[in-house]
PDB file of N, CA and C in Angstrom:
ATOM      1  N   UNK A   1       9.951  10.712  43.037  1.00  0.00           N
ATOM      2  CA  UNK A   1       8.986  11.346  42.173  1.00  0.00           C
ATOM      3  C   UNK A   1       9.583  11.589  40.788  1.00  0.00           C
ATOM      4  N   UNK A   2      11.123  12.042  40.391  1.00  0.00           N
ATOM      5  CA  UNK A   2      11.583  12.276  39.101  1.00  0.00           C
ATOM      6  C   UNK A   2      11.375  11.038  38.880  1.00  0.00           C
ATOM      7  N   UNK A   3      11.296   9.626  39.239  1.00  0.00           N
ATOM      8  CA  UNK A   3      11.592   8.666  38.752  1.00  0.00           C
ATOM      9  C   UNK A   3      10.429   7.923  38.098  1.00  0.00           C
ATOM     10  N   UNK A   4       9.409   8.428  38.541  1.00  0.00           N
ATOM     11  CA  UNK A   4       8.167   8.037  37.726  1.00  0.00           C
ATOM     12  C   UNK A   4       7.962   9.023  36.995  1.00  0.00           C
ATOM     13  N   UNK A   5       8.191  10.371  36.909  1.00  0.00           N
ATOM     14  CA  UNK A   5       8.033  11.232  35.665  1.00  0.00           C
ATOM     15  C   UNK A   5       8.707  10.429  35.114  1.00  0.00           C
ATOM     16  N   UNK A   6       9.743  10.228  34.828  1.00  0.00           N
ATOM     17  CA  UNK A   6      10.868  10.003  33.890  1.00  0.00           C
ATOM     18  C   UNK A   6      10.553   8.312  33.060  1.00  0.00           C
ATOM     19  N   UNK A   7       9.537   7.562  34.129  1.00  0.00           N
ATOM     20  CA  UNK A   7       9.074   6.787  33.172  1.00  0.00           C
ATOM     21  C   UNK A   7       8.045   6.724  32.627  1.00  0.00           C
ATOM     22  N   UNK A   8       7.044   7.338  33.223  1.00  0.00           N
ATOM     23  CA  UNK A   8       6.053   8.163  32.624  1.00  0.00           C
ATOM     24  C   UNK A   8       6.263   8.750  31.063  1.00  0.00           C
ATOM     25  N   UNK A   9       6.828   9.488  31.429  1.00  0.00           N
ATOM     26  CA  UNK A   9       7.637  10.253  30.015  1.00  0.00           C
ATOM     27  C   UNK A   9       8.260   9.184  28.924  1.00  0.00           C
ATOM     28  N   UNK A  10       8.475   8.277  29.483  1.00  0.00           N
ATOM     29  CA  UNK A  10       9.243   6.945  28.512  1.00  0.00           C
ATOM     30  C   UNK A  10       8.224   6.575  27.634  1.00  0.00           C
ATOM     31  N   UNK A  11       7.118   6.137  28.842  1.00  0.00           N
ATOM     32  CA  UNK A  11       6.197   5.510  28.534  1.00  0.00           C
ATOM     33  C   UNK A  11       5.029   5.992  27.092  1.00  0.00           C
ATOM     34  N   UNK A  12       4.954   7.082  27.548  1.00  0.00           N
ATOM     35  CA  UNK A  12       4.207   8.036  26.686  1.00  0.00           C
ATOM     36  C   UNK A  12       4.900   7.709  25.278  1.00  0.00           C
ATOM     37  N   UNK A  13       6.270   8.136  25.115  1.00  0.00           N
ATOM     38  CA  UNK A  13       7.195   8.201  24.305  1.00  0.00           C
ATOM     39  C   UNK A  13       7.123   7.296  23.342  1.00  0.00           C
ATOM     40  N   UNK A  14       7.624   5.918  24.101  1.00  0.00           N
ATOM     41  CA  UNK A  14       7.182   4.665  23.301  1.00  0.00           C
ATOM     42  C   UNK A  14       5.533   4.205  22.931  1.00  0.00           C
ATOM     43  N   UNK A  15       4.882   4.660  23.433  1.00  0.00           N
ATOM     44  CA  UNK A  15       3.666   4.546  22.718  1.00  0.00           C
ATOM     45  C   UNK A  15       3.023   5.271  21.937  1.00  0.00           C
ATOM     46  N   UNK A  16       3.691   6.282  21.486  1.00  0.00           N
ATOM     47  CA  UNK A  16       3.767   7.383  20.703  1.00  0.00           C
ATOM     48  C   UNK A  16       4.222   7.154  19.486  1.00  0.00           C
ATOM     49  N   UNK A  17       5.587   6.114  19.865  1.00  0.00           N
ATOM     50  CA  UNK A  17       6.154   5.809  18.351  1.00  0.00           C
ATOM     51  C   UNK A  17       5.157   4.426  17.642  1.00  0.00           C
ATOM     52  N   UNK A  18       5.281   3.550  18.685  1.00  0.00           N
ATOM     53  CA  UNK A  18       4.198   2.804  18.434  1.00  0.00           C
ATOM     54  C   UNK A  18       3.293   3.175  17.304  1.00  0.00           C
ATOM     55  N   UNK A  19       2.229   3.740  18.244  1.00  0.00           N
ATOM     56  CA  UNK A  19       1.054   4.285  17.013  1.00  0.00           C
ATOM     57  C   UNK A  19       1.436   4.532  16.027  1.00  0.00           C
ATOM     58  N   UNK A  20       3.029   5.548  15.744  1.00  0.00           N
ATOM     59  CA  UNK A  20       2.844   6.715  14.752  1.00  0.00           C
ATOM     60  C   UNK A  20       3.495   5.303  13.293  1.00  0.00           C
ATOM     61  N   UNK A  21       4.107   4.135  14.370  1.00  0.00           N
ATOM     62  CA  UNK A  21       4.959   2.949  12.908  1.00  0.00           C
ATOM     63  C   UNK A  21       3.476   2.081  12.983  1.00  0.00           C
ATOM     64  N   UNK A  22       2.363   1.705  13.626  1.00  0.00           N
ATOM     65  CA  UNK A  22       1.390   1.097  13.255  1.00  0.00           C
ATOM     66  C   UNK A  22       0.655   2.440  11.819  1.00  0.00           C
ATOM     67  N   UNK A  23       0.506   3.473  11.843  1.00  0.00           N
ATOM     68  CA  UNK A  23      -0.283   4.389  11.380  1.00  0.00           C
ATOM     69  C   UNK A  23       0.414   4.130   9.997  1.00  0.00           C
ATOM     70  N   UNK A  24       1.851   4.271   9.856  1.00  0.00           N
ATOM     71  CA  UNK A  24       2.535   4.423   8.669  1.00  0.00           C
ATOM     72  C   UNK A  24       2.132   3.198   8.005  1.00  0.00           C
ATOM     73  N   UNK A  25       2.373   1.755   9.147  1.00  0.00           N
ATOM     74  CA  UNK A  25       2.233   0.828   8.038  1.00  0.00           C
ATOM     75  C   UNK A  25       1.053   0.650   7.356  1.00  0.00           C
ATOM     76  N   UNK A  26      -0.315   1.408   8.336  1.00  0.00           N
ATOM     77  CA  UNK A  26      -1.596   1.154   7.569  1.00  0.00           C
ATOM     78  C   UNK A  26      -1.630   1.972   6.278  1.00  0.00           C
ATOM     79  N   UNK A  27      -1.101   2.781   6.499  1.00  0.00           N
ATOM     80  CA  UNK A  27      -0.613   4.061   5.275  1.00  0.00           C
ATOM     81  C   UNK A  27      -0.447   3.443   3.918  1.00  0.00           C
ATOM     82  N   UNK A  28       0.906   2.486   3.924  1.00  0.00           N
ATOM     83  CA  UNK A  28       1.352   1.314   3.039  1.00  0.00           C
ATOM     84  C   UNK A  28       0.546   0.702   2.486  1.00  0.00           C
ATOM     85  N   UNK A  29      -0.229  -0.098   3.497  1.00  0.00           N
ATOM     86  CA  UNK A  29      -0.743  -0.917   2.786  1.00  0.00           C
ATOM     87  C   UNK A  29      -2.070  -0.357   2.234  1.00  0.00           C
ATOM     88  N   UNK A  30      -2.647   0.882   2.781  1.00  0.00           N
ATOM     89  CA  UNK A  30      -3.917   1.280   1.763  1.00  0.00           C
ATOM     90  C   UNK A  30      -3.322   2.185   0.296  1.00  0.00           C
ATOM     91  N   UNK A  31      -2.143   2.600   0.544  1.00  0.00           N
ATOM     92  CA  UNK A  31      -1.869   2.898  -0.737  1.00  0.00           C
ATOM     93  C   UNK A  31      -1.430   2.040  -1.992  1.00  0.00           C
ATOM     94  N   UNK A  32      -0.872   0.441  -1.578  1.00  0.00           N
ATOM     95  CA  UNK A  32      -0.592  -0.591  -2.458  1.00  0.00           C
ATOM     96  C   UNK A  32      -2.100  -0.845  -3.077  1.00  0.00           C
ATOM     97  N   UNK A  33      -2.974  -0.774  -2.088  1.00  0.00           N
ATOM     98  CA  UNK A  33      -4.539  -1.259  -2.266  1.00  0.00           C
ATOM     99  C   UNK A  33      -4.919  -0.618  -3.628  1.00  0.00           C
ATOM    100  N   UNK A  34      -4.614   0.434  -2.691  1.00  0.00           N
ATOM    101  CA  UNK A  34      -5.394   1.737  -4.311  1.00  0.00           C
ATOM    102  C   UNK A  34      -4.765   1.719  -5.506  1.00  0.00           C
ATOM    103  N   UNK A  35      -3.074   1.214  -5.714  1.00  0.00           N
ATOM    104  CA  UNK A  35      -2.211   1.051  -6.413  1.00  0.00           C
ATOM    105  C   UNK A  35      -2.890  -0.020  -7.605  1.00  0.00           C
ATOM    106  N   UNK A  36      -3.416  -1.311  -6.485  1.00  0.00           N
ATOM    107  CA  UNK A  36      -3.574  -2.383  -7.322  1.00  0.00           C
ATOM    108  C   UNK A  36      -5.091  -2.451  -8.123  1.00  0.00           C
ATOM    109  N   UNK A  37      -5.541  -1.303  -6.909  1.00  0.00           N
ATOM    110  CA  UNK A  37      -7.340  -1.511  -7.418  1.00  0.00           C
ATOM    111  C   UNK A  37      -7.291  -0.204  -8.993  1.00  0.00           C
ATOM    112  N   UNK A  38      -6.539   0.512  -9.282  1.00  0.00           N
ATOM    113  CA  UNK A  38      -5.941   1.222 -10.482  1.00  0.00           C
ATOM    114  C   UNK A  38      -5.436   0.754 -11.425  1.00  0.00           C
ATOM    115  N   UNK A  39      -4.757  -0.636 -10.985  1.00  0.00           N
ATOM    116  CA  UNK A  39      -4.016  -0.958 -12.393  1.00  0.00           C
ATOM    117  C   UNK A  39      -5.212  -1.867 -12.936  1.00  0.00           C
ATOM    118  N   UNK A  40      -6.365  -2.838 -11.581  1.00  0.00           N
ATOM    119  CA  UNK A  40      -7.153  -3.752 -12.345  1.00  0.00           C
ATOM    120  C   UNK A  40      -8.130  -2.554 -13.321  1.00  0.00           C
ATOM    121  N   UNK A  41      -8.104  -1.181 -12.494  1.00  0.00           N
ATOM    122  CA  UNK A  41      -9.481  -0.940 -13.609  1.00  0.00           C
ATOM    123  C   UNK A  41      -8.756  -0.406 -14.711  1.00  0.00           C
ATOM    124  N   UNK A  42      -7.596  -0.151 -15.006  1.00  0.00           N
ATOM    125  CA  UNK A  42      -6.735   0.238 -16.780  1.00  0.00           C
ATOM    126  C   UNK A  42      -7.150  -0.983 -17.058  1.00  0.00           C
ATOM    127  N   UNK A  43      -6.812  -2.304 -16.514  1.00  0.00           N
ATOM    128  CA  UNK A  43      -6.757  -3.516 -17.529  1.00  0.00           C
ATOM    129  C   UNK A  43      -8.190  -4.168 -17.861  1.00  0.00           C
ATOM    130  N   UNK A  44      -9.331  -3.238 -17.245  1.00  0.00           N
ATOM    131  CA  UNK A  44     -10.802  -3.776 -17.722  1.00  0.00           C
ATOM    132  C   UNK A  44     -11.070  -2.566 -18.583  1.00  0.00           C
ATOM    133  N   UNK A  45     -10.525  -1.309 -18.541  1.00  0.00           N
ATOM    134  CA  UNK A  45     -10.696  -0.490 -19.176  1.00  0.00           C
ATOM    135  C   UNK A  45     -10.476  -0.559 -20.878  1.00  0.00           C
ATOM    136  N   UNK A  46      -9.046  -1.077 -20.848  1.00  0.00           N
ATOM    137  CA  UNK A  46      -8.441  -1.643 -21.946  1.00  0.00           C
ATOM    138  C   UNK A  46      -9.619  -2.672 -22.563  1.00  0.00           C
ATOM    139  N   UNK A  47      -9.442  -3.946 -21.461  1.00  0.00           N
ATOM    140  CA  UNK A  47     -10.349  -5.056 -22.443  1.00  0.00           C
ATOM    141  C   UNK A  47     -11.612  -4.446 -22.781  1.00  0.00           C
ATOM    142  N   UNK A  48     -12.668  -3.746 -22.429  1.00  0.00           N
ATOM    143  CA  UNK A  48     -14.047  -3.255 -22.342  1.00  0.00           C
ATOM    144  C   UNK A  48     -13.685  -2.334 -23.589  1.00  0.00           C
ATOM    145  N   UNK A  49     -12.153  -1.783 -23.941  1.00  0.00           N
ATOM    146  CA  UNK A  49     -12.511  -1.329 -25.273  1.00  0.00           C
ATOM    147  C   UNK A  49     -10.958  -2.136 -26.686  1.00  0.00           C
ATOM    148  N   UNK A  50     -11.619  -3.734 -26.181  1.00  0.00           N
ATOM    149  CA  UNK A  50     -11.552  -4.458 -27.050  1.00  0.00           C
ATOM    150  C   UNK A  50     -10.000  -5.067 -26.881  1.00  0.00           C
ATOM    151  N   UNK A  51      -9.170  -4.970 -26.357  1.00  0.00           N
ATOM    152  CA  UNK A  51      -7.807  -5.006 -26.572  1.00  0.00           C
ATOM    153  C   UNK A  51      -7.451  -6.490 -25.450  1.00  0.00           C
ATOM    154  N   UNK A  52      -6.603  -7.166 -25.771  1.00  0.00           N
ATOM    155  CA  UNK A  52      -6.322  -8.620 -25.260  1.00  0.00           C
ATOM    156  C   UNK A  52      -5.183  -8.175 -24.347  1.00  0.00           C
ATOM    157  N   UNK A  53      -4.477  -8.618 -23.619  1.00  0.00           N
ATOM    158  CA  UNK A  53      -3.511  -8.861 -22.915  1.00  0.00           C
ATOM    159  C   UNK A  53      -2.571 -10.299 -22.961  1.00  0.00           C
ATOM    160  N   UNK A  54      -1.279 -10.508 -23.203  1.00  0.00           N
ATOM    161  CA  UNK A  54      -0.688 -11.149 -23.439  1.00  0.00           C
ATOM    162  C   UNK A  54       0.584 -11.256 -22.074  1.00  0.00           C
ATOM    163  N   UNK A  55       0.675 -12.240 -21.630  1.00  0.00           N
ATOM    164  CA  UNK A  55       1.717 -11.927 -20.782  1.00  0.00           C
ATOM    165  C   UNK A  55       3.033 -13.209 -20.795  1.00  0.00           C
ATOM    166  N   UNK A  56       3.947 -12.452 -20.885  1.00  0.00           N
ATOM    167  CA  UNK A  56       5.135 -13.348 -20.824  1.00  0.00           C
ATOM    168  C   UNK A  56       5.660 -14.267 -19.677  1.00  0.00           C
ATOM    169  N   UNK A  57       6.656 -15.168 -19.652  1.00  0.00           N
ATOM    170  CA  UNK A  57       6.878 -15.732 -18.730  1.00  0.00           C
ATOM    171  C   UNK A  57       8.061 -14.729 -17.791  1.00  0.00           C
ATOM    172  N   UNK A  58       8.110 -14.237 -18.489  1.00  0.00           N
ATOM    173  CA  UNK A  58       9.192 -12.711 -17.366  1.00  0.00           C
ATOM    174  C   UNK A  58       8.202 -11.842 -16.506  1.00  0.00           C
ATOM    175  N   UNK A  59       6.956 -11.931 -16.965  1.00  0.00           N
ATOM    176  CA  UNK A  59       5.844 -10.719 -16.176  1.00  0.00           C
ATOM    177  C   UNK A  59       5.687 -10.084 -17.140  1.00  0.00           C
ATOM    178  N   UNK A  60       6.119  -9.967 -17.893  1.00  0.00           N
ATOM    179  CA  UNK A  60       6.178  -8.415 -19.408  1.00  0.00           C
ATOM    180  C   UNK A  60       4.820  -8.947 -19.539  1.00  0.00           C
ATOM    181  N   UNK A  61       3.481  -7.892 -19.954  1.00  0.00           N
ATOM    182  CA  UNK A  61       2.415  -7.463 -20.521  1.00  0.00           C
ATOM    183  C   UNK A  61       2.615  -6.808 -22.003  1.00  0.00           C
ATOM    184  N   UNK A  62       1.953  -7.327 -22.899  1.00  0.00           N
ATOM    185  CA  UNK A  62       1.740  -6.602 -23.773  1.00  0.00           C
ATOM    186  C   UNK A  62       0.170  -6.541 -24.782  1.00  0.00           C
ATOM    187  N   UNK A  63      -0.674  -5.678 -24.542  1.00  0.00           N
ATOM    188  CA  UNK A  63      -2.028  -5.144 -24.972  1.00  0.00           C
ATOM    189  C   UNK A  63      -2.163  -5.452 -26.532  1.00  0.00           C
ATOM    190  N   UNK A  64      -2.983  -5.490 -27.113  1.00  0.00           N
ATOM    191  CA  UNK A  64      -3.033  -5.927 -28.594  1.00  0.00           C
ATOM    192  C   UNK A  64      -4.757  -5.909 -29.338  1.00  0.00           C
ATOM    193  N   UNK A  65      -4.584  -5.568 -30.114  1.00  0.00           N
ATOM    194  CA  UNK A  65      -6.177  -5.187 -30.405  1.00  0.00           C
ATOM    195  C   UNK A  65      -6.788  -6.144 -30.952  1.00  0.00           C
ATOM    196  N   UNK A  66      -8.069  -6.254 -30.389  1.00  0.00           N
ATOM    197  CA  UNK A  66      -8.549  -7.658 -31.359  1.00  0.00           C
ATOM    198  C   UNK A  66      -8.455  -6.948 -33.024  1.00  0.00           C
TER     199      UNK A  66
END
């Protein structure tokens, strides 16, 4: 009988962590989401009040007014 508590108890355990590293990673990735859906609306924000975007071959951005 300890011996099925005891995997019982495992069991629980590991599916416990389970959930809690599936939960985190959904965590991740809805906060990159919101991350990215923030930077597109600065950069329509920007153009909608007139300003171009220029981007380098390094990634560098730089804004510029018509």
């Amino acid at each position: 009988m300890i011996i099925v508590s005891y995997i019982v108890d495992e069991l629980i355990e590991e599916s416990t962590e389970n959930l809690n590293s599936q939960h985190n990673e959904n965590i991740s990735k809805i906060k990159e989401k919101i991350h990215i859906h923030k930077i597109a609306l600065y950069q329509k924000r920007k153009m909608d009040k007139g300003y171009l975007t220029f981007v380098f071959n390094d990634g560098t951005n730089i804004w510029a007014k018509k």
